[in-house]
Protein backbone atom coordinates (compact mmCIF):
# COMPACT_ATOMS: atom_id res chain seq x y z
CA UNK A 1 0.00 0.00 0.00
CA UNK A 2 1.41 3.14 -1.19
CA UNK A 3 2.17 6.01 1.81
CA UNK A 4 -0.64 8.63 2.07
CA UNK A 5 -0.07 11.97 0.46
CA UNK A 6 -1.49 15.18 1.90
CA UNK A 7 -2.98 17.87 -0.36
CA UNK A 8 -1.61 20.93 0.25
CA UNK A 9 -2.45 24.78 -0.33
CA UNK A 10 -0.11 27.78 0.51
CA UNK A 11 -1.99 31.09 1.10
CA UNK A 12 0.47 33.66 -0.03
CA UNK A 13 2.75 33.09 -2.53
CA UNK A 14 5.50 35.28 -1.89
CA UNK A 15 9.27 34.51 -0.93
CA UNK A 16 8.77 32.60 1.86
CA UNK A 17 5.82 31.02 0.30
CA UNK A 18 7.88 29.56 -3.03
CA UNK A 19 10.35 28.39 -0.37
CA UNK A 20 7.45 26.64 1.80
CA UNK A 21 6.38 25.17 -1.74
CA UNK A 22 9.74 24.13 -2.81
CA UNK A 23 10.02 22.00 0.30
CA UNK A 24 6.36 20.63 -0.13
CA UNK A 25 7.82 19.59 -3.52
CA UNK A 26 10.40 17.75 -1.70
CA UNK A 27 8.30 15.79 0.65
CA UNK A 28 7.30 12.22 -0.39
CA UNK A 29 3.92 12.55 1.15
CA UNK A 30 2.91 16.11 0.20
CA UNK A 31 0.82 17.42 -2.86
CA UNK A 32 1.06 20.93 -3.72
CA UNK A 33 -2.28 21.50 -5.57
CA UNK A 34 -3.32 25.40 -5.09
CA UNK A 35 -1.56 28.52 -4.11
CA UNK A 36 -3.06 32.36 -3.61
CA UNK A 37 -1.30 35.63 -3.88
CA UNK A 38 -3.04 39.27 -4.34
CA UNK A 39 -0.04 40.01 -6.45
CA UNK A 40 -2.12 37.12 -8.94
CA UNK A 41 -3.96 39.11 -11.71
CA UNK A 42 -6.22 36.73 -12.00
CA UNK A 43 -7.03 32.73 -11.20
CA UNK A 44 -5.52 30.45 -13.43
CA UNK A 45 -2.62 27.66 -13.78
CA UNK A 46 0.80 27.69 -12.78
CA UNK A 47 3.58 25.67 -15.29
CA UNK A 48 3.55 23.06 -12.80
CA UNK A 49 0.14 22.32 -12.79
CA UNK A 50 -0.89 24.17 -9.50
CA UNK A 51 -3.98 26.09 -9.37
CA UNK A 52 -3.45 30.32 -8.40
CA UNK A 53 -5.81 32.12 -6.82
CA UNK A 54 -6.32 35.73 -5.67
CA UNK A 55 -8.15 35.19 -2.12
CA UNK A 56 -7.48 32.73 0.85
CA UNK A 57 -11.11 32.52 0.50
CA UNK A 58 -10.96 30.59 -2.64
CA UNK A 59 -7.78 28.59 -2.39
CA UNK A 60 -10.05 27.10 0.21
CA UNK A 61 -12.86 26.04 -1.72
CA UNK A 62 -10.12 23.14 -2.96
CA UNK A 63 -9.75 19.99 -1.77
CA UNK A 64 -6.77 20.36 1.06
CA UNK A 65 -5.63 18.56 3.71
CA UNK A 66 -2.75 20.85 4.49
CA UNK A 67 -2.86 24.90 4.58
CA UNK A 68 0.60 26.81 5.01
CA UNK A 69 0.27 30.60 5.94
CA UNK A 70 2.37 32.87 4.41
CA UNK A 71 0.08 35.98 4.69
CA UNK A 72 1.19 39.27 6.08
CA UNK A 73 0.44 39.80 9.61
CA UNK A 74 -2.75 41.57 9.28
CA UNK A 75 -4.61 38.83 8.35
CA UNK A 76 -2.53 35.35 9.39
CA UNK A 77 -4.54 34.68 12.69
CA UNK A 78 -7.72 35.44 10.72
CA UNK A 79 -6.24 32.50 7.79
CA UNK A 80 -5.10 30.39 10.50
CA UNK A 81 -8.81 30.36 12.31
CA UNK A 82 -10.76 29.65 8.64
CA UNK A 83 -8.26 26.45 7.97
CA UNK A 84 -9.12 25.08 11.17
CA UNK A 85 -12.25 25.59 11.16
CA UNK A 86 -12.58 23.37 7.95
CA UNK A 87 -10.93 20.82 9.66
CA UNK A 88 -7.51 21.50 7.97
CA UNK A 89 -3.98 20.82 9.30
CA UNK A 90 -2.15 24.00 9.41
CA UNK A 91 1.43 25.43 9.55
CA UNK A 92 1.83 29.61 10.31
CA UNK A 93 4.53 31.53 9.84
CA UNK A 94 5.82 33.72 12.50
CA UNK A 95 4.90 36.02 13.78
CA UNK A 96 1.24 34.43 14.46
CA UNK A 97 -0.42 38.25 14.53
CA UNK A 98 -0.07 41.45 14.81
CA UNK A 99 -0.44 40.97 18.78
CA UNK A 100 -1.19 38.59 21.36
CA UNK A 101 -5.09 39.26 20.57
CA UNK A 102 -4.97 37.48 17.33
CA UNK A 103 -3.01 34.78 18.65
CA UNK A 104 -5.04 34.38 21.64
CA UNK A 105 -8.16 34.13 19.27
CA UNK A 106 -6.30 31.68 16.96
CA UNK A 107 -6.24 29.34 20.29
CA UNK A 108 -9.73 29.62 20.65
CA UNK A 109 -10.30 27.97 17.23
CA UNK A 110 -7.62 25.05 17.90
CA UNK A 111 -9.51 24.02 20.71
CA UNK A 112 -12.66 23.99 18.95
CA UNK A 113 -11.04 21.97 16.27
CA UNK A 114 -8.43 19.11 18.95
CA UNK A 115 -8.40 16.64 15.66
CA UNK A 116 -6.57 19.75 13.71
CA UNK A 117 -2.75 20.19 13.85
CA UNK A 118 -1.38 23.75 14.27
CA UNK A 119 2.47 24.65 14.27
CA UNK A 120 4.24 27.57 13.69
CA UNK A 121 7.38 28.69 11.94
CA UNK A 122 10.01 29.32 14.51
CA UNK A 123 12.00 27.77 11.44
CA UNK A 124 15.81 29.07 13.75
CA UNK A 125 14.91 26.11 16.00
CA UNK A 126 15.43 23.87 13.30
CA UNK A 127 18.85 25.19 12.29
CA UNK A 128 21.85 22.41 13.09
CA UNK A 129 23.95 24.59 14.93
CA UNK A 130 20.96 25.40 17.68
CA UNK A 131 19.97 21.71 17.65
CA UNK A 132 23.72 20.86 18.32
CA UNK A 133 23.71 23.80 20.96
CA UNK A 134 20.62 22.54 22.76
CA UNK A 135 22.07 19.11 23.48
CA UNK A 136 25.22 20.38 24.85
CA UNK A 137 23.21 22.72 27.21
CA UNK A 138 20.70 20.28 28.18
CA UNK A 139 23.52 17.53 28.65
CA UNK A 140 24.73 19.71 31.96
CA UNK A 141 28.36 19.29 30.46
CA UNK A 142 29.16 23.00 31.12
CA UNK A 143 26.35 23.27 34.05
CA UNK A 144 24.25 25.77 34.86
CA UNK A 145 23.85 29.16 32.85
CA UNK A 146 24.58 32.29 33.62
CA UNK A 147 23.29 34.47 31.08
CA UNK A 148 22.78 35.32 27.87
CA UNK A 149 23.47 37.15 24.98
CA UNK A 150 21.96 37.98 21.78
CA UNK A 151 22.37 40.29 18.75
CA UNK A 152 20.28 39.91 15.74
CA UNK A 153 20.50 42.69 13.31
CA UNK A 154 19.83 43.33 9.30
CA UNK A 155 20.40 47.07 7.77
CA UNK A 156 16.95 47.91 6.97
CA UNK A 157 12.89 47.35 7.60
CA UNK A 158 11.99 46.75 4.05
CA UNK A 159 12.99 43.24 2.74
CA UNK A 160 12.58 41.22 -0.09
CA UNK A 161 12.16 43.65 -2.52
CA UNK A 162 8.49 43.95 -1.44
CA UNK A 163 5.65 46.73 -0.54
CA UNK A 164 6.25 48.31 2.67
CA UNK A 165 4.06 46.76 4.55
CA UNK A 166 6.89 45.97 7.20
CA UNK A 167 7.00 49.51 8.10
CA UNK A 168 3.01 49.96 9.01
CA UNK A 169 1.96 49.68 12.25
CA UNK A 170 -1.65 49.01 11.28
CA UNK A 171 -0.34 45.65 8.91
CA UNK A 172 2.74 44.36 10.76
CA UNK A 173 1.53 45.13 14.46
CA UNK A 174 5.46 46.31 15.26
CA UNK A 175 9.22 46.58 13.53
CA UNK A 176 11.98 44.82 13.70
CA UNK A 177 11.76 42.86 17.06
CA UNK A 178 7.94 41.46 15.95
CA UNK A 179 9.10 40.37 12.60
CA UNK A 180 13.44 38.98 13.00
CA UNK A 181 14.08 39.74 16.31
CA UNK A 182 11.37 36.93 17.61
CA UNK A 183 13.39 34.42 16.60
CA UNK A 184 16.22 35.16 18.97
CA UNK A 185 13.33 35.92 21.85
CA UNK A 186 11.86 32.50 20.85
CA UNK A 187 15.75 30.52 20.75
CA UNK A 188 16.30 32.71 23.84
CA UNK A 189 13.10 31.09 26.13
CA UNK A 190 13.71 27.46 24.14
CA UNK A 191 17.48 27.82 25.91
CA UNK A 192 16.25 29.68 29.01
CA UNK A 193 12.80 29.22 30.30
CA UNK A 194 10.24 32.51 30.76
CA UNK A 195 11.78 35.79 31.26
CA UNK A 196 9.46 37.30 34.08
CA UNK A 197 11.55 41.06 34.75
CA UNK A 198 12.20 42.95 31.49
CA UNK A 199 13.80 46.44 30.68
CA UNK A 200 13.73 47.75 27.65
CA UNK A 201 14.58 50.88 25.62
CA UNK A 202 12.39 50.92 21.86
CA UNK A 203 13.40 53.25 19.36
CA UNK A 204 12.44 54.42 15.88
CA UNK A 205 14.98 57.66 15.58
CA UNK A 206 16.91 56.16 12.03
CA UNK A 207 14.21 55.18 9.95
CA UNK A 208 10.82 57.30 11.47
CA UNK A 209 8.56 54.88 10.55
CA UNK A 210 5.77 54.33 13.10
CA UNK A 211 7.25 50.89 14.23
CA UNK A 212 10.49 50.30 15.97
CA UNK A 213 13.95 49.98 14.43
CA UNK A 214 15.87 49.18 17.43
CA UNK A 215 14.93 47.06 20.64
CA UNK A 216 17.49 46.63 23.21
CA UNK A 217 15.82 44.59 26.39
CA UNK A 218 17.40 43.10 29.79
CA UNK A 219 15.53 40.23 31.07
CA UNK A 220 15.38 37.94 34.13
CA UNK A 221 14.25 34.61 34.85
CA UNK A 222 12.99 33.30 38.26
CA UNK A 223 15.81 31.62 38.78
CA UNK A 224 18.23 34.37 37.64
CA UNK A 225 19.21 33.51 34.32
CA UNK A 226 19.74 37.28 32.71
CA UNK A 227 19.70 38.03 29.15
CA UNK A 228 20.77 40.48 27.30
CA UNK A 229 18.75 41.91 23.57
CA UNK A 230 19.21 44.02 20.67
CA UNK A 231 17.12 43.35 18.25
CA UNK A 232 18.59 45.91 15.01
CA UNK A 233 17.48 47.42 11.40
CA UNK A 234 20.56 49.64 11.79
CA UNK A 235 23.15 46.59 11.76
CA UNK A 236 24.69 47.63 8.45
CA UNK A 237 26.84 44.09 8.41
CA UNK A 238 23.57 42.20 9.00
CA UNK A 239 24.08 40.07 12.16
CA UNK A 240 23.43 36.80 13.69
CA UNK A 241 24.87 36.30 17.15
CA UNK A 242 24.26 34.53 20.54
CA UNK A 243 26.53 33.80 23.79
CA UNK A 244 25.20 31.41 26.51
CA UNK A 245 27.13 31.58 28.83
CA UNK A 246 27.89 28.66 31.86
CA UNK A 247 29.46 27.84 35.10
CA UNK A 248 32.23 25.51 33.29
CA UNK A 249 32.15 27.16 30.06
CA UNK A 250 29.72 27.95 27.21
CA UNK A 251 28.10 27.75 23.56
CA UNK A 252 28.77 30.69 20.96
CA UNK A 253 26.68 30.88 17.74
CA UNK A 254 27.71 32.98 15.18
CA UNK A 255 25.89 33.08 11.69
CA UNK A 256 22.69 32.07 10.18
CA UNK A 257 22.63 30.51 6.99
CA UNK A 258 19.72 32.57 5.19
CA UNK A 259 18.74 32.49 1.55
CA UNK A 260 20.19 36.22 1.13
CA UNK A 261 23.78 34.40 3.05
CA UNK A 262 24.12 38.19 4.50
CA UNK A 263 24.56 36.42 8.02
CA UNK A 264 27.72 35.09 7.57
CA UNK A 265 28.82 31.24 8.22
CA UNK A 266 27.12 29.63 10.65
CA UNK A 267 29.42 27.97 13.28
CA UNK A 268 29.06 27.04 16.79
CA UNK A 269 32.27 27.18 19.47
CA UNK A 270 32.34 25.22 22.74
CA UNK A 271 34.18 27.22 25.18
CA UNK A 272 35.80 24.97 28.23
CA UNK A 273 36.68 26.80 31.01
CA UNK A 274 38.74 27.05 33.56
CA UNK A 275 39.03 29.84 35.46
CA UNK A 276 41.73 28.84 37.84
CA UNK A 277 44.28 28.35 34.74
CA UNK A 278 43.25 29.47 31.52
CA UNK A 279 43.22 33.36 32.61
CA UNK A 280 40.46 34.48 29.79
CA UNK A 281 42.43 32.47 27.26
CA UNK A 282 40.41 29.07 27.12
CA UNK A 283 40.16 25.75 24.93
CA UNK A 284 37.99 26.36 22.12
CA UNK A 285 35.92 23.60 19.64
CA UNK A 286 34.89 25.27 16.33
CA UNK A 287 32.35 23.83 14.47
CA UNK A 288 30.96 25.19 11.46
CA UNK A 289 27.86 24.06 8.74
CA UNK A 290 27.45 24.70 5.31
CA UNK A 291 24.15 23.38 4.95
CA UNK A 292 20.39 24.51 6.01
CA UNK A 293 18.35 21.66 6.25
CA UNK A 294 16.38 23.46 8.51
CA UNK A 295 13.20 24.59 6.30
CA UNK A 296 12.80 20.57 4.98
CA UNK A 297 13.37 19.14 8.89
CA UNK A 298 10.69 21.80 10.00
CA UNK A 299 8.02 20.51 7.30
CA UNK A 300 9.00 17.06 7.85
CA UNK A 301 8.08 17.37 12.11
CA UNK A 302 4.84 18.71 11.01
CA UNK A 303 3.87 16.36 8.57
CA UNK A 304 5.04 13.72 10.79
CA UNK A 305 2.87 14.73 13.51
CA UNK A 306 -0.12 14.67 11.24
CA UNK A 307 0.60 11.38 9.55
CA UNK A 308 1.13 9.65 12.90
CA UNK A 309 -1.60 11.69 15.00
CA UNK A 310 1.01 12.93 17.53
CA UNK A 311 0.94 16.19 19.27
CA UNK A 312 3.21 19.36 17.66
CA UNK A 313 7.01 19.41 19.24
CA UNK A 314 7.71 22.97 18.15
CA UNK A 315 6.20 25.74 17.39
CA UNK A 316 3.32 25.09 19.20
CA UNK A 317 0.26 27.41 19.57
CA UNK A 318 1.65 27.49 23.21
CA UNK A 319 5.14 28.80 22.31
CA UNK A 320 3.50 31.18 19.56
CA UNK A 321 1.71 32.63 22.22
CA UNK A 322 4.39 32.78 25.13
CA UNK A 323 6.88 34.25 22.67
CA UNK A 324 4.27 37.19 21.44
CA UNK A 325 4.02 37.84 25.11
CA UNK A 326 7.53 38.33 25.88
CA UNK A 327 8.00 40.48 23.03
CA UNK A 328 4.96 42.73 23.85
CA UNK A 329 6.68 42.76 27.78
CA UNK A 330 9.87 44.07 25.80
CA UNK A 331 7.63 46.86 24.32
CA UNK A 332 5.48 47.47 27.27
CA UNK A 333 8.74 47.81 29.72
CA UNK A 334 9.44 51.11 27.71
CA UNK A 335 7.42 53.60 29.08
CA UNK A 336 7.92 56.29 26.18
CA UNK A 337 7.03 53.26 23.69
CA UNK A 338 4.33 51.86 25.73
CA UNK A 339 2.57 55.57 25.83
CA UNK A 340 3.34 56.68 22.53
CA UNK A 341 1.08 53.21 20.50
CA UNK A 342 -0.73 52.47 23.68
CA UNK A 343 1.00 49.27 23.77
CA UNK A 344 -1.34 47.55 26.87
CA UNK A 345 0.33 45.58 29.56
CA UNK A 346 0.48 41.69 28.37
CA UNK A 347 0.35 40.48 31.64
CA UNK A 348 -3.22 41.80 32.27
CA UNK A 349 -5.72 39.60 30.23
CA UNK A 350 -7.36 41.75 27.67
């Protein structure tokens, strides 16, 4: 008997959407059959057979098993809810909203629907170099950590080549921390646990657009773990960096292979110290990776989880919604910020 294969549909067909496709492509038990895309002119037939649309709306009217959402962030919680609630399996990009209203809301409709899988694209989990990190942190070889720290910076809002809808408030829900800088606050609670004191300073002075281009944030776990933040769209030599440190040593990324490969290598170092001899000067491990299997592994634990019924690993609803938090406690900690766009305290259920 031949394995099942799951229909698929991708609303929006953009960047990250061909890249979501071109991994469906790869998968031995996925179908792409329909994508939609406002930038369409009208529905028709792609070369490869796949059905285009203009509106989520009719993309699904097909057959699907499978939705991916590539939408902006205006309207992915409100994509997410409609797949559900036709019964449909279905992966999100990050960020899951514009705030933790839509996500909350998008919760709602998963629970309604417990036969539906949802899972969403903290894709940087699925890199080698932070699954290689997380075992050696979570083997205890260095012990406990200390703290953290994180940089994770590109030169501008605008991306991609596309409409700037990156820069509006009332379509993105926030800058640069909302739409990169969550994956390092996501990697950064994966290593750490929940932050529960953050400071923060927000900032829009380069670029003047009504969302941030700079978030710097101090946080705090209950049991004392402090990291440091700056999420960047000044970084001119785009960035990917994070140092977690230990009592017997620590783990140093550097790099994040990216389709633009602005990020540099990626590489990890093991750092073995010892303070009574090495003086600052210890024994280092460099290891470095010059592939990204991480978008195919990332479609490959969701579709695994929906061909054997089991429950979402990562990027569950419950880390989409803990990591919007934290972000909107990074916003919220800055008064000036928090009074200027009314950001409301995420602590307080709304």
């Amino acid at each position: 008997m031949s394995a099942k294969v799951l229909k698929v549909g991708i609303a929006g067909y953009g960047v990250v959407g061909k890249r979501r496709g071109d991994c469906v492509d790869r998968h031995p038990n996925l179908e792409l059959v329909a994508v939609c895309d406002r930038v369409f002119k009208d529905d028709g037939t792609l070369p490869n057979g796949v059905k285009h649309f203009r509106t989520y709306q009719q993309l699904l009217e097909q057959k699907l098993d499978v939705l991916i959402v590539c939408v902006t962030n205006d309207i992915a919680a409100e994509v997410t809810q409609a797949g559900l609630n036709l019964g449909l399996h279905v992966f999100c990009e990050k960020p899951p909203g514009r705030d933790i209203a839509d996500i909350t809301r998008v919760i709602e409709t998963e629970k309604k629907n417990p036969d539906c899988r949802l899972m969403y694209g903290f894709n940087h989990r699925y890199h080698d170099s932070v699954q290689d990190a997380l075992k050696i942190i979570r083997s205890g070889r260095f012990g406990n950590i200390i703290n953290m720290r994180g940089v994770y910076g590109k030169s501008k809002l605008i991306t991609f080549n596309q409409a700037d809808w990156r820069a509006k408030r009332e379509i993105a829900g926030g800058g640069v921390l909302l739409d990169q800088g969550i994956h390092m606050v996501d990697l950064m609670r994966l290593i750490a646990g929940e932050f529960v004191d953050v400071q923060s300073f927000i900032s829009n002075g380069h670029w003047g657009y009504n969302v941030e281009d700079n978030a710097y944030a101090l946080m705090r776990t209950s049991d004392g773990v402090v990291a440091m933040l700056n999420s960047s769209a000044t970084q001119w030599r785009h960035q990917f960096s994070l140092d977690i440190n230990m009592q017997r040593g620590g783990v140093i990324l550097r790099g994040i292979l990216t389709g633009s490969k602005s990020y540099g290598n990626e590489t990890m170092t093991l750092v073995t110290a010892d303070p009574d001899r090495d003086n600052g000067d210890p024994k280092e491990e460099l290891f470095e990776y010059k592939d990204d299997p991480s978008w195919d592994s990332e479609i490959a634990a969701f579709t695994q989880s929906i061909l054997h019924n089991q429950p979402v690993q990562n990027g569950t609803s419950h880390d989409a919604f803990e990591t919007m938090k934290l972000v909107y406690k990074i916003y919220y900690a800055d008064p000036i910020w928090r009074d200027k766009f009314n950001i409301e305290n995420p602590e307080v259920p709304q």
